[in-house]
C-alpha atoms as a PDB file:
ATOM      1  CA  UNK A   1      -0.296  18.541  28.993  1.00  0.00           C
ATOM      2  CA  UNK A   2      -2.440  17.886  26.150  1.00  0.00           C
ATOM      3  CA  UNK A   3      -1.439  16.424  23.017  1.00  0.00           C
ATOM      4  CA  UNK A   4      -0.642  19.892  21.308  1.00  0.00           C
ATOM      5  CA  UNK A   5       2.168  20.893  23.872  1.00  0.00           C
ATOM      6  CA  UNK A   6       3.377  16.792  23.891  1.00  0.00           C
ATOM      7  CA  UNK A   7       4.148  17.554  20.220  1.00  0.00           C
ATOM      8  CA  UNK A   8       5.746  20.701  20.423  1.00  0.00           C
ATOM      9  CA  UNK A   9       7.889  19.587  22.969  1.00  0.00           C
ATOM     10  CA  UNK A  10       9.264  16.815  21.352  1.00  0.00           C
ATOM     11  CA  UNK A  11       9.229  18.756  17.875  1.00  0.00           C
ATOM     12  CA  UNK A  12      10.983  21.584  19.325  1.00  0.00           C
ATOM     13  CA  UNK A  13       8.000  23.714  18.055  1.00  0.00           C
ATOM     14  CA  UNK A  14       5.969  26.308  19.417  1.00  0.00           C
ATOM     15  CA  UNK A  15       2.753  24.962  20.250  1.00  0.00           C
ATOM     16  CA  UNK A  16       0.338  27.857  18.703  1.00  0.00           C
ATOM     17  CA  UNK A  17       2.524  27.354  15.106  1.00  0.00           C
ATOM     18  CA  UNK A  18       1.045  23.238  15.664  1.00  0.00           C
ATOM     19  CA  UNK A  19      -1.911  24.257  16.749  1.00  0.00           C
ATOM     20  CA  UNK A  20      -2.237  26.519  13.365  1.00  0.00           C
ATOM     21  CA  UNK A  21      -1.432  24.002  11.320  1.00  0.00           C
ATOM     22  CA  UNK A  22      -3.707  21.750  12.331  1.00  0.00           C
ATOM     23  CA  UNK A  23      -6.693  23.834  12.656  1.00  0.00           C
ATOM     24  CA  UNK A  24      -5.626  24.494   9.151  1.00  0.00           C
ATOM     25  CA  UNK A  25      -4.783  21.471   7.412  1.00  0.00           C
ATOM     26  CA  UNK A  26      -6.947  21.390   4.909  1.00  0.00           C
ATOM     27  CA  UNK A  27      -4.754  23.955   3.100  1.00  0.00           C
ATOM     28  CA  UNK A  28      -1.728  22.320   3.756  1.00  0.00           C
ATOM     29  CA  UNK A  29      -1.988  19.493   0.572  1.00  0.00           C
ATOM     30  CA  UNK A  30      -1.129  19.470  -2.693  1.00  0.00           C
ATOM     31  CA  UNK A  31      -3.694  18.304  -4.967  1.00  0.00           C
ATOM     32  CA  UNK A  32      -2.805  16.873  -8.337  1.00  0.00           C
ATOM     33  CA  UNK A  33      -3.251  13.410 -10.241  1.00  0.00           C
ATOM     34  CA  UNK A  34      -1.769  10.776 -12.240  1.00  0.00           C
ATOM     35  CA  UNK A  35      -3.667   8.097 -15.049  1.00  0.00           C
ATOM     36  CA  UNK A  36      -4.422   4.903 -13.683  1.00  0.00           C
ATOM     37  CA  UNK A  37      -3.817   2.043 -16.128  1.00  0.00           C
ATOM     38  CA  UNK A  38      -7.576   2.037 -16.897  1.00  0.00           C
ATOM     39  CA  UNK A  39      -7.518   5.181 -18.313  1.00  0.00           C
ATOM     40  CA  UNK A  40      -9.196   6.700 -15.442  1.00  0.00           C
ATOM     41  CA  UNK A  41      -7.035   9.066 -12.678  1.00  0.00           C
ATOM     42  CA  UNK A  42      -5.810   9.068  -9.038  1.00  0.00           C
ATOM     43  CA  UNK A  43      -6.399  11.944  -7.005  1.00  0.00           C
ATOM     44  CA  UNK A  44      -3.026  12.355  -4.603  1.00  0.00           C
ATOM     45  CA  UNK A  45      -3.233  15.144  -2.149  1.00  0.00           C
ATOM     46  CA  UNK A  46       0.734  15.220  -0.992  1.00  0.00           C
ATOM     47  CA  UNK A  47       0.938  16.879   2.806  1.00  0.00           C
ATOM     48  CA  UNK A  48       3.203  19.983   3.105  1.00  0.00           C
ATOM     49  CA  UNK A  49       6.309  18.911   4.969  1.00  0.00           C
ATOM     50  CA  UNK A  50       5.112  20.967   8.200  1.00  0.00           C
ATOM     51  CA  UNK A  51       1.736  18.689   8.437  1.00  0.00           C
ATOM     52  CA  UNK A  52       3.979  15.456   7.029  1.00  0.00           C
ATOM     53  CA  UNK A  53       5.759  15.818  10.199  1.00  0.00           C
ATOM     54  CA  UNK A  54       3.251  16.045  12.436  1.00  0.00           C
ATOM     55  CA  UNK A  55       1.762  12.745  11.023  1.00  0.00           C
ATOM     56  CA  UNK A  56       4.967  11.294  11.358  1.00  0.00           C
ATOM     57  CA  UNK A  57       4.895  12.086  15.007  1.00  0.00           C
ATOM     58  CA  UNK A  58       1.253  10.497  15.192  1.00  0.00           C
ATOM     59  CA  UNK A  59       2.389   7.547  13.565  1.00  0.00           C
ATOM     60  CA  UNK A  60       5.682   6.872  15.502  1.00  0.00           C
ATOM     61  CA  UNK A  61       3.669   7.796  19.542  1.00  0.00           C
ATOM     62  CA  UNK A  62       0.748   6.223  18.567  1.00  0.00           C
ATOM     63  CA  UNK A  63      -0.650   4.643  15.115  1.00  0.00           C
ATOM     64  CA  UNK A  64       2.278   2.188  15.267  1.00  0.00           C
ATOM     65  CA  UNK A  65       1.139   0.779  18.985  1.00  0.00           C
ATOM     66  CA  UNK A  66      -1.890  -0.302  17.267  1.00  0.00           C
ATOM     67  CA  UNK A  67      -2.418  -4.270  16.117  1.00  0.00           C
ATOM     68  CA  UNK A  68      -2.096  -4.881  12.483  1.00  0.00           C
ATOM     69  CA  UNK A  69      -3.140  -8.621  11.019  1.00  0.00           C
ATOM     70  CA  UNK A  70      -0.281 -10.674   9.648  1.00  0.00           C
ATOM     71  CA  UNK A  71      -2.331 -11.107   6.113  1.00  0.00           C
ATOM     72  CA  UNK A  72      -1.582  -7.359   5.707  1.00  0.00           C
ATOM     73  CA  UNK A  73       1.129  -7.397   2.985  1.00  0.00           C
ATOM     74  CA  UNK A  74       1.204  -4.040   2.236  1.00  0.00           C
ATOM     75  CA  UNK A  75       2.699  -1.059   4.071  1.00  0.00           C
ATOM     76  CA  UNK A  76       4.767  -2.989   6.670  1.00  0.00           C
ATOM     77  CA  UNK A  77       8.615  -2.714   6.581  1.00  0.00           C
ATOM     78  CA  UNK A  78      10.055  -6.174   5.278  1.00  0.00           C
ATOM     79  CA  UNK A  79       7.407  -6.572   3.234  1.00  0.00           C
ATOM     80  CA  UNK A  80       7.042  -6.534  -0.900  1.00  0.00           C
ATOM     81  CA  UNK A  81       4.722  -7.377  -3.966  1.00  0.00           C
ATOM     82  CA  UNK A  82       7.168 -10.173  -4.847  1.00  0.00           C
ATOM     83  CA  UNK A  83       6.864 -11.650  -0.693  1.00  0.00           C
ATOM     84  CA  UNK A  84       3.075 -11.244  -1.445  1.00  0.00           C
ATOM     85  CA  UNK A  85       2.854 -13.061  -4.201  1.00  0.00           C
ATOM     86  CA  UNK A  86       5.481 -16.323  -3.048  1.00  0.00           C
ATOM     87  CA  UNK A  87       2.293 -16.542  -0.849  1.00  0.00           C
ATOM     88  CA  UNK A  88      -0.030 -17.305  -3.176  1.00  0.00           C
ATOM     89  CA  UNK A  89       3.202 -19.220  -5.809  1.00  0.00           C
ATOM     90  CA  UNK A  90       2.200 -22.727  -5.246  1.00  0.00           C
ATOM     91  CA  UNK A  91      -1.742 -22.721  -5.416  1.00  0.00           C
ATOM     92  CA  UNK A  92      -3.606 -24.013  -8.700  1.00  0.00           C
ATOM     93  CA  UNK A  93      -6.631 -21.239  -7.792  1.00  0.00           C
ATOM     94  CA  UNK A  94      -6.507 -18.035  -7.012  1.00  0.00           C
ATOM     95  CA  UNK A  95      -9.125 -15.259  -6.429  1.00  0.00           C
ATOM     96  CA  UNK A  96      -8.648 -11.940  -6.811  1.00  0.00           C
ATOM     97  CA  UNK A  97     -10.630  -8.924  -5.877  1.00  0.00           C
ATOM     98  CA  UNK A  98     -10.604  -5.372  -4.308  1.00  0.00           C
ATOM     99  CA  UNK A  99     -12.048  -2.485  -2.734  1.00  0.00           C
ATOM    100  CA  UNK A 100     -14.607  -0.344  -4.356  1.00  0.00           C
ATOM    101  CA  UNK A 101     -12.482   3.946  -3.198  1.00  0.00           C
ATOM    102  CA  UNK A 102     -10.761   2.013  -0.358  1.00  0.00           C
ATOM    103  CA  UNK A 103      -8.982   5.435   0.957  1.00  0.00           C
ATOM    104  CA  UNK A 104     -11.761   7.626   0.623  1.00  0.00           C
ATOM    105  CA  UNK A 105     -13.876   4.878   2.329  1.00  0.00           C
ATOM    106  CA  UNK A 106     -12.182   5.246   5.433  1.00  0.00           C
ATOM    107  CA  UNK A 107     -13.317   7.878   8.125  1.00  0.00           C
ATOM    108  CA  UNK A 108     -12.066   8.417  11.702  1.00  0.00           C
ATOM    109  CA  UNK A 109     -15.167   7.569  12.775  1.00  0.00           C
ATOM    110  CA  UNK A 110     -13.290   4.054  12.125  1.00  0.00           C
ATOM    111  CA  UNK A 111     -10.584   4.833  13.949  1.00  0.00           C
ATOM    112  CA  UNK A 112     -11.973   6.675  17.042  1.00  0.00           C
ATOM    113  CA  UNK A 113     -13.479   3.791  17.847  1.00  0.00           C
ATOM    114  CA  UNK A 114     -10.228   1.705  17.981  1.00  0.00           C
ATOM    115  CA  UNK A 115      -8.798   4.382  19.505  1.00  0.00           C
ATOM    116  CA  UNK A 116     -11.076   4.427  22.329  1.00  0.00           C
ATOM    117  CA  UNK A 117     -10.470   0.729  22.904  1.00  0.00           C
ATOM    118  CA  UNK A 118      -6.748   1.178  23.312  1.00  0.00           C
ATOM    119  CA  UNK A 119      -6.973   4.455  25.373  1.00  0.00           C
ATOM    120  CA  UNK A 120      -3.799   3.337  27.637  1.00  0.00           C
ATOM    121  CA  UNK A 121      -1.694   4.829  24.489  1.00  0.00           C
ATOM    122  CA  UNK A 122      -3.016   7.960  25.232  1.00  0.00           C
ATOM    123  CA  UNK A 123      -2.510   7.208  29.492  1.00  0.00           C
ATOM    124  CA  UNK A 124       0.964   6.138  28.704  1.00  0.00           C
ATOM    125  CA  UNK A 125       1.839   9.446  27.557  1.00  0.00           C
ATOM    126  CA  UNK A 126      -0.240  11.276  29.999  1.00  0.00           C
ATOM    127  CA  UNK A 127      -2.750  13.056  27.627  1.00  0.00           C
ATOM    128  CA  UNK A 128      -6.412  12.964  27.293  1.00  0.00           C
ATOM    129  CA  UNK A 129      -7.771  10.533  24.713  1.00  0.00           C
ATOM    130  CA  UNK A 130     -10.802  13.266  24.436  1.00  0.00           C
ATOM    131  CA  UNK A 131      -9.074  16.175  24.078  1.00  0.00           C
ATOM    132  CA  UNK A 132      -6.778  14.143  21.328  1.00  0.00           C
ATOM    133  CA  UNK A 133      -8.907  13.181  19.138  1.00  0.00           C
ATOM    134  CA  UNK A 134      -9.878  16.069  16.970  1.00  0.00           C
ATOM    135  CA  UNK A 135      -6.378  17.034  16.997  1.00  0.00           C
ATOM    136  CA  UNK A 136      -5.521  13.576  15.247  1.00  0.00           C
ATOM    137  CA  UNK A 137      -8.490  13.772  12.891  1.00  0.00           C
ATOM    138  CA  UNK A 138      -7.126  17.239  11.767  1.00  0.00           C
ATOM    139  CA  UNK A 139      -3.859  16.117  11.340  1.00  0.00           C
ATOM    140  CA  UNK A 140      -4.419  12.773   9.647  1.00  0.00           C
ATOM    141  CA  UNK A 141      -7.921  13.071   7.800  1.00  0.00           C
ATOM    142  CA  UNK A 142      -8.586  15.590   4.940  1.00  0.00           C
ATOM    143  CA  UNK A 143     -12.567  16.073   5.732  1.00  0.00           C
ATOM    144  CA  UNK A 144     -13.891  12.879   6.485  1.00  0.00           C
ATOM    145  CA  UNK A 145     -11.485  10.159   4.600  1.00  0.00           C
ATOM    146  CA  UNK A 146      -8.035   9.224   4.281  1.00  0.00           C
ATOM    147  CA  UNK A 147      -5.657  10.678   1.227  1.00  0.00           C
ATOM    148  CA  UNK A 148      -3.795   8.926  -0.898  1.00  0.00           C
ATOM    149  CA  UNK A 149      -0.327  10.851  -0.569  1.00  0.00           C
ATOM    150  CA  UNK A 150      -0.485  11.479   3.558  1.00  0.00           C
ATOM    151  CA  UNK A 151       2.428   9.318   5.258  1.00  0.00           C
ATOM    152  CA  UNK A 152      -0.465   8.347   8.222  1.00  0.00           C
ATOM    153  CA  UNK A 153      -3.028   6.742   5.632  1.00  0.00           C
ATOM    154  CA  UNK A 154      -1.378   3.386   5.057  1.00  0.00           C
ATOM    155  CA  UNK A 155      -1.174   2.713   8.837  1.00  0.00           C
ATOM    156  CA  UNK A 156      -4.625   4.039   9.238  1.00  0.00           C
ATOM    157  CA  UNK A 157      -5.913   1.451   6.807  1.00  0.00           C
ATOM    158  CA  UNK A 158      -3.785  -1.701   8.291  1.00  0.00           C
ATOM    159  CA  UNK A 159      -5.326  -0.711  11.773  1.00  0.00           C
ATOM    160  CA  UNK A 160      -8.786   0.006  10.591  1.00  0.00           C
ATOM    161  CA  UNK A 161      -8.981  -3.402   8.386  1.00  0.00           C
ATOM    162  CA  UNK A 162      -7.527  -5.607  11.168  1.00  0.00           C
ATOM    163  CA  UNK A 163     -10.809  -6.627  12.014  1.00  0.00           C
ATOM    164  CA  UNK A 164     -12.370  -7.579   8.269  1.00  0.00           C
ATOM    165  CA  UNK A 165      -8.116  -9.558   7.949  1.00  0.00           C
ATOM    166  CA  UNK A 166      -8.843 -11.371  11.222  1.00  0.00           C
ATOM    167  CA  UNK A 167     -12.365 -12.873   9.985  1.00  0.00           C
ATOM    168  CA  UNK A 168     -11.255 -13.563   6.762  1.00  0.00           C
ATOM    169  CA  UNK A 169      -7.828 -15.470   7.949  1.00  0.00           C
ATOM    170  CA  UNK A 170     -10.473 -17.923  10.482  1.00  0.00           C
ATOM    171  CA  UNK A 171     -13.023 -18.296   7.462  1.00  0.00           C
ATOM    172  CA  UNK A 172      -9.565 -19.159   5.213  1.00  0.00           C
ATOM    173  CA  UNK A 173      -8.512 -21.446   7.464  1.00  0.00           C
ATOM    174  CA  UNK A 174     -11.128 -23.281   8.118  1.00  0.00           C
ATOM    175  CA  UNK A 175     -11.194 -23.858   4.540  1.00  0.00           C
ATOM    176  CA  UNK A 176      -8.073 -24.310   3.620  1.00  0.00           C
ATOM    177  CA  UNK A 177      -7.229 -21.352   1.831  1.00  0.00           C
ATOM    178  CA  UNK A 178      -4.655 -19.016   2.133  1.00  0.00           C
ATOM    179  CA  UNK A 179      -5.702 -15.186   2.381  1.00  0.00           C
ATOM    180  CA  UNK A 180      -3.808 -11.943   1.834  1.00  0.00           C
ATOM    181  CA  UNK A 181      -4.438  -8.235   1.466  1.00  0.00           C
ATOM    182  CA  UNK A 182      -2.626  -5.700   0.034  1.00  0.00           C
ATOM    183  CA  UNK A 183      -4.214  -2.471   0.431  1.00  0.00           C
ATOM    184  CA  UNK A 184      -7.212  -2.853  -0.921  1.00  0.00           C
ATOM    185  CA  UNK A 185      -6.399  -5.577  -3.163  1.00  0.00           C
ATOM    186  CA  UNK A 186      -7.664  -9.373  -1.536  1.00  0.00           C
ATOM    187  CA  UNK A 187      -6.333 -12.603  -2.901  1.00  0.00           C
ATOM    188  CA  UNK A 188      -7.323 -16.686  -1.631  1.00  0.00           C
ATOM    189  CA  UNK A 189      -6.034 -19.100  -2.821  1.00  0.00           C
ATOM    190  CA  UNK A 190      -5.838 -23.130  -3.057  1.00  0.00           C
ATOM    191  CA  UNK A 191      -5.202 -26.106  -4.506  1.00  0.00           C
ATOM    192  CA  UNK A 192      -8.699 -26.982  -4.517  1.00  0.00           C
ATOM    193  CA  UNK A 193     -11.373 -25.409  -5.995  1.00  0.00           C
ATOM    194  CA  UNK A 194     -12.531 -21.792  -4.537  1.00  0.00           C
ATOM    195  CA  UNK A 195     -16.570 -21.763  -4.404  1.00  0.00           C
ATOM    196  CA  UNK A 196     -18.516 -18.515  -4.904  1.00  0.00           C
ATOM    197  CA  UNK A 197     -19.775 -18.490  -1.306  1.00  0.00           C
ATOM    198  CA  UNK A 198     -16.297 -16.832  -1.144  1.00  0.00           C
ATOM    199  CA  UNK A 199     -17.097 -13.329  -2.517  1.00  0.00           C
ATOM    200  CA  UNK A 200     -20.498 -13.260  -0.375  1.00  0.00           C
ATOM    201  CA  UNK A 201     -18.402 -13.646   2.542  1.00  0.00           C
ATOM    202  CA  UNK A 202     -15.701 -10.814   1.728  1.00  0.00           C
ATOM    203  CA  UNK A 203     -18.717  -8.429   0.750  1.00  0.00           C
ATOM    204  CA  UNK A 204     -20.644  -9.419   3.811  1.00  0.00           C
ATOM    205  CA  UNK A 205     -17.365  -8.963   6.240  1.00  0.00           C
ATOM    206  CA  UNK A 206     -16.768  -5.053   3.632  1.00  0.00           C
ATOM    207  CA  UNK A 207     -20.783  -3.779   4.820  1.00  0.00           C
ATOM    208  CA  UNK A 208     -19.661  -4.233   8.620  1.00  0.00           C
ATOM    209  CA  UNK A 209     -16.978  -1.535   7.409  1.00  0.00           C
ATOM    210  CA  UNK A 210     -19.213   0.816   5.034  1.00  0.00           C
ATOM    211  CA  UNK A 211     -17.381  -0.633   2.408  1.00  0.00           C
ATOM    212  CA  UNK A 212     -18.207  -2.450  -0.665  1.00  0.00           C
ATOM    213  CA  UNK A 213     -16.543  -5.005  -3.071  1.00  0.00           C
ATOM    214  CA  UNK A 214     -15.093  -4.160  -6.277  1.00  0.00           C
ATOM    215  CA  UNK A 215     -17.222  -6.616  -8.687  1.00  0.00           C
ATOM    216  CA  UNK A 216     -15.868  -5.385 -12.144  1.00  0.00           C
ATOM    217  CA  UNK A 217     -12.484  -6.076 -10.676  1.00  0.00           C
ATOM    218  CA  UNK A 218     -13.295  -9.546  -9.315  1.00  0.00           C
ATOM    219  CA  UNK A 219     -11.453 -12.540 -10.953  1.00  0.00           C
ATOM    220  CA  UNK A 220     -10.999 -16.353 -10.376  1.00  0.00           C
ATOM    221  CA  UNK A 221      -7.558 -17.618 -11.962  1.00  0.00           C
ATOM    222  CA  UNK A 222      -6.323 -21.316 -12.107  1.00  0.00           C
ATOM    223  CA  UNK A 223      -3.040 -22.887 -13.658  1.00  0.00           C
ATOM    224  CA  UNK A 224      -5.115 -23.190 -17.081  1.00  0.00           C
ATOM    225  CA  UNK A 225      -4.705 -19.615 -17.105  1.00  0.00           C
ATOM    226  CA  UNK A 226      -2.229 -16.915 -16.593  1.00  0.00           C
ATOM    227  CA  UNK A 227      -2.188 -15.901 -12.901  1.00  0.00           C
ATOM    228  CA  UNK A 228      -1.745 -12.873 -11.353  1.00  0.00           C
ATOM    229  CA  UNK A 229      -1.086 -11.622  -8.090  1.00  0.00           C
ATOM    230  CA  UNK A 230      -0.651  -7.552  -7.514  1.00  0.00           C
ATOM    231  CA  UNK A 231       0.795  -7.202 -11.092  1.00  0.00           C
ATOM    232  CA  UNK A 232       3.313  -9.963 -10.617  1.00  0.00           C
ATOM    233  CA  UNK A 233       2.931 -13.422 -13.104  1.00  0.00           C
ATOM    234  CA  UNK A 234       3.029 -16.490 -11.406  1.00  0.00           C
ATOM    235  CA  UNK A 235       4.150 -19.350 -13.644  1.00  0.00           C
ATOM    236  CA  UNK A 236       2.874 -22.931 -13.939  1.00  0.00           C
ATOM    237  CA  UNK A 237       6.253 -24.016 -11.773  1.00  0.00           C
ATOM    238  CA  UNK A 238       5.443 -21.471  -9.498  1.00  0.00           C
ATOM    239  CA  UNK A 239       7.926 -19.182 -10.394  1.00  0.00           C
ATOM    240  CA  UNK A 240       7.401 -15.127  -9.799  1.00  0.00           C
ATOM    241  CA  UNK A 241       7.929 -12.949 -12.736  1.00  0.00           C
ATOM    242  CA  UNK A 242       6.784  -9.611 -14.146  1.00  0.00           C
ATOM    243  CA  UNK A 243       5.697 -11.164 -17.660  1.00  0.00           C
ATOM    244  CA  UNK A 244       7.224 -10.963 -21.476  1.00  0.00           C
ATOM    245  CA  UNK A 245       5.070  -7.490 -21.648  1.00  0.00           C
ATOM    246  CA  UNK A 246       7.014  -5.389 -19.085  1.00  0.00           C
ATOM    247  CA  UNK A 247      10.304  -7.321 -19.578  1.00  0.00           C
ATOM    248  CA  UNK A 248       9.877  -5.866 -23.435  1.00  0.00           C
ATOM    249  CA  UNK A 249       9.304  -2.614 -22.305  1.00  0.00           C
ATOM    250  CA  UNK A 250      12.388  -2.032 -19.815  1.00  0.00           C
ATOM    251  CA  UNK A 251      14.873  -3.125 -22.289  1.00  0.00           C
ATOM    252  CA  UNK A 252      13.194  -0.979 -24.825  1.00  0.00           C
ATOM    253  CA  UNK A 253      13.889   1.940 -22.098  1.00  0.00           C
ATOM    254  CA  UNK A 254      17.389   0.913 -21.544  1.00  0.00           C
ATOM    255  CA  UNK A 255      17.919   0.621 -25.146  1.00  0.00           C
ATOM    256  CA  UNK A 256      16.418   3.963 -25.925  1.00  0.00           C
ATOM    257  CA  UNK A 257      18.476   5.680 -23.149  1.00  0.00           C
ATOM    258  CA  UNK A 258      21.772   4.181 -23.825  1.00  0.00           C
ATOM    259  CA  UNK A 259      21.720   4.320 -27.834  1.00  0.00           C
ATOM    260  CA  UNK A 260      19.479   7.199 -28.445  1.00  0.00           C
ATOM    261  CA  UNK A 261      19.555   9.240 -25.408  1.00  0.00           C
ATOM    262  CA  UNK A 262      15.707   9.189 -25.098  1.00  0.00           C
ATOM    263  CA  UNK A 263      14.154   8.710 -21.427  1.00  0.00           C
ATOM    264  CA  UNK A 264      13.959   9.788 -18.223  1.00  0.00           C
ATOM    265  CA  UNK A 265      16.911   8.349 -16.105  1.00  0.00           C
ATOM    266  CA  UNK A 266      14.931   7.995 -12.602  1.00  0.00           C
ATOM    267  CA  UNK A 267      12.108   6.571 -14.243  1.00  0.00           C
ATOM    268  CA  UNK A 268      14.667   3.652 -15.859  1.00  0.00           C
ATOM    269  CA  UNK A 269      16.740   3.185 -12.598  1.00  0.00           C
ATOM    270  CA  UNK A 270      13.009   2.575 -10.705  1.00  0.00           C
ATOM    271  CA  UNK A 271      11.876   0.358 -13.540  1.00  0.00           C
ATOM    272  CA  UNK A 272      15.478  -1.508 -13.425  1.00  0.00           C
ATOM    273  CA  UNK A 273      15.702  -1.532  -9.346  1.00  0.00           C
ATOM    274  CA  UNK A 274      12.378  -3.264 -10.198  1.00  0.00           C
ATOM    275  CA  UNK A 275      13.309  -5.940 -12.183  1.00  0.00           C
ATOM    276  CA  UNK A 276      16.153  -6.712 -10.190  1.00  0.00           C
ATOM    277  CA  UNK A 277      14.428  -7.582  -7.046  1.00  0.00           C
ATOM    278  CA  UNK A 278      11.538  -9.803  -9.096  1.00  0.00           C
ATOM    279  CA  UNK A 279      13.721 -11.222 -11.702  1.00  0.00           C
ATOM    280  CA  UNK A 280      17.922 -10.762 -10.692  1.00  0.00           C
ATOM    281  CA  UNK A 281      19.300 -13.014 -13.680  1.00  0.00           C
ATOM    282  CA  UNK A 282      16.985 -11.128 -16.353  1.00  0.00           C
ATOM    283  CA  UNK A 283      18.387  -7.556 -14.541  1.00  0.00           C
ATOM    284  CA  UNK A 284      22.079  -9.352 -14.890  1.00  0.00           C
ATOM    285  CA  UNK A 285      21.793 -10.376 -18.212  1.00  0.00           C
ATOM    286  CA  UNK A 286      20.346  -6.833 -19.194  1.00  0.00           C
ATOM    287  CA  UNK A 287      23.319  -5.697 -18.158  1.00  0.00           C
ATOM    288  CA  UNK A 288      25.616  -7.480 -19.684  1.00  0.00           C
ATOM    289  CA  UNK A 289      23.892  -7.368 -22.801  1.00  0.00           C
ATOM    290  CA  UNK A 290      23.837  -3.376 -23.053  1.00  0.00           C
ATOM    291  CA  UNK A 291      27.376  -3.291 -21.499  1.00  0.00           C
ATOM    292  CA  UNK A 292      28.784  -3.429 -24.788  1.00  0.00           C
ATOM    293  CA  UNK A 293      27.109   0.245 -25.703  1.00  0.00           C
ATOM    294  CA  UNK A 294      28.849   1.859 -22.950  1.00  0.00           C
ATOM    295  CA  UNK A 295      32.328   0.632 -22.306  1.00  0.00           C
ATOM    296  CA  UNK A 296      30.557  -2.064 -19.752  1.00  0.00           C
ATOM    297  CA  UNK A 297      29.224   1.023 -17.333  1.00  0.00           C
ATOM    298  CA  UNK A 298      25.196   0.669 -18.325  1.00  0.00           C
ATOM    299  CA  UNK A 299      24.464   2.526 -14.836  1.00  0.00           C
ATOM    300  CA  UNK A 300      26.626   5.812 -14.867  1.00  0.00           C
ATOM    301  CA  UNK A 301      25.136   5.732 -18.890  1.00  0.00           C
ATOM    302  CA  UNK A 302      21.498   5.465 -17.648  1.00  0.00           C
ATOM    303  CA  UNK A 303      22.498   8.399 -15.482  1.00  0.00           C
ATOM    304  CA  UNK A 304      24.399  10.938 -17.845  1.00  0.00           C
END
C-alpha cells in the first residue's frame, strides 16, 4: 500500500477524496494576518480542517518518531515560556537573539533529507519512503516553506533544527553556558561574561541551514539591566515575572470589563489564565481585589 491508501484506511476516507486534497492543498488555507508588536504583520495561513487532519495523521505516524534536542523549549508538551525562562533565572548574562523568517526559511528539502536517514519509519509501516515523499511535502509545505498556522510546522522546525541545537548545546557546554531555543528565538546564558565569538558561532552553525541571524534583534543583558527571556522579566533575585507594564494593563482589562462592561471576555480570561501561571499570588490578589464589584464572582462577571 502506499501512503495514500495507509491514510485512508486509518481515516476511514476514501483514498481519491485524500489524494484530492493533497494534490490540492494549496487552496486549502486561509490567509489572513495579525500586527506584530513592531508594527509590522504576521502572515498566518490556517489549514482547512480536511488538510489539518491529514497533518495530524503525518505528525502522529511519523514527524513525532523523529529526534528533537532537549534545548528545544518550544512546541513540546510539558513545556512553557515561564519553564524556559527558570532556565536562564539564575545567570548574571544573558544573550538573546533570533532567526531572520524562521518558518518561511524552512523547505522540505530540509526534511527529506532527515527523512531519508530514518527511512525504517516508512519500513515500519510498510510504505515506500519514495513514493511518500511528495505526498508529505503536499500535505505539510505550502510551496517551498513551512506556514505559520499548519499544526505540522512546529514539529517540522524541532526536527529540522536538531542538528544547529545539538552543536550549539557541545559549544555551550564546553563553555559553560547554558543554551535554549524557542522557535526561533536563542538565548545563552552565564554567570560569566558571554564573548562576541558567540554570535559568529550561532550565524556560522544558521548558513549550514540557509538561514541567517537576526542582528537588529540581537541583545546582550546582565543583572545591571532589565532581563528578558521570551517576553518574561527576570528579576535581580531571580524571580520570573511579566513586568509592572503588562501587570498594569490586565487589571486595567479586568477593571474595564467588570465596572464598565468594555472588553472582550476571551481575550481577558487568556490574558488572566496568563498571569496566573507566571505570577499566581498577583492573579489571587486580582481577584480578590475586584471581588468586591461583583458579589465575589470576578469569573462568571468577566464572562457575562
Amino acid at each position: 500500500m502506499n501512503i495514500i491508501d495507509i491514510m485512508a484506511d486509518d481515516l476511514k476516507l476514501d483514498s481519491s477524496y485524500i489524494l484530492k486534497i493533497a494534490n490540492r492543498s494549496d487552496f486549502y488555507y486561509k490567509d489572513y494576518t495579525i500586527k506584530k508588536k513592531n508594527g509590522g504583520f504576521r502572515h498566518i495561513s490556517q489549514p482547512s480542517p480536511e488538510l489539518k487532519t491529514l497533518q495530524y495523521w503525518i505528525v502522529k505516524n511519523i514527524l513525532c518518531k523523529l529526534p528533537i534536542s532537549n534545548i528545544a523549549s518550544a512546541y513540546n508538551k510539558g513545556n512553557s515560556i515561564k519553564k524556559h525562562a527558570q532556565i536562564h533565572s539564575g545567570a548574571k548574562h544573558i544573550l538573546h537573539t533570533d532567526i531572520n523568517n524562521f518558518f518561511p526559511s524552512i523547505h522540505f528539502s530540509h526534511l527529506s533529507s532527515i527523512l531519508f536517514k530514518h527511512k525504517y519509519i516508512f519500513e515500519n509501516l510498510s510504505i515506500d519512503i519514495n513514493d511518500s515523499l511528495p505526498y508529505i511535502s503536499k500535505i505539510c509545505f505550502r510551496g517551498d516553506g513551512l506556514s505559520i498556522g499548519a499544526v505540522s510546522s512546529p514539529i517540522i522546525s524541532n526536527i529540522i533544527m536538531n542538528s544547529f541545537d545539538e552543536r550549539l548545546y557541545d559549544y555551550c557546554k564546553a563553555n559553560n553556558y547554558l543554551c535554549s531555543r524557542y522557535a526561533d528565538d536563542i538565548y545563552i546564558s552565564s554567570n560569566s561574561y558571554i564573548n562576541d565569538s558567540v554570535v559568529v558561532f550561532i550565524s556560522n552553525l544558521l548558513d549550514d541551514l540557509d538561514m541567517s541571524i537576526n542582528s537588529s534583534k540581537t541583545r546582550f543583558y546582565s543583572t545591571k539591566y532589565r532581563m528578558s527571556v521570551t517576553g518574561l522579566i527576570i528579576t535581580n533575585d531571580s524571580r520570573i515575572t511579566i513586568g509592572s507594564k503588562r501587570r498594569s494593563e490586565i487589571e486595567k482589562m479586568v477593571y474595564n470589563k467588570i465596572v464598565n462592561g468594555i472588553g472582550d471576555k476571551y481575550s481577558i480570561m487568556g490574558y488572566l489564565a496568563f498571569l496566573k501561571d507566571i505570577e499566581p499570588n498577583t492573579y489571587n490578589n486580582l481577584i480578590i481585589k475586584y471581588s468586591k464589584y461583583c458579589d465575589g464572582d470576578v469569573i462568571n462577571k468577566i464572562l457575562e
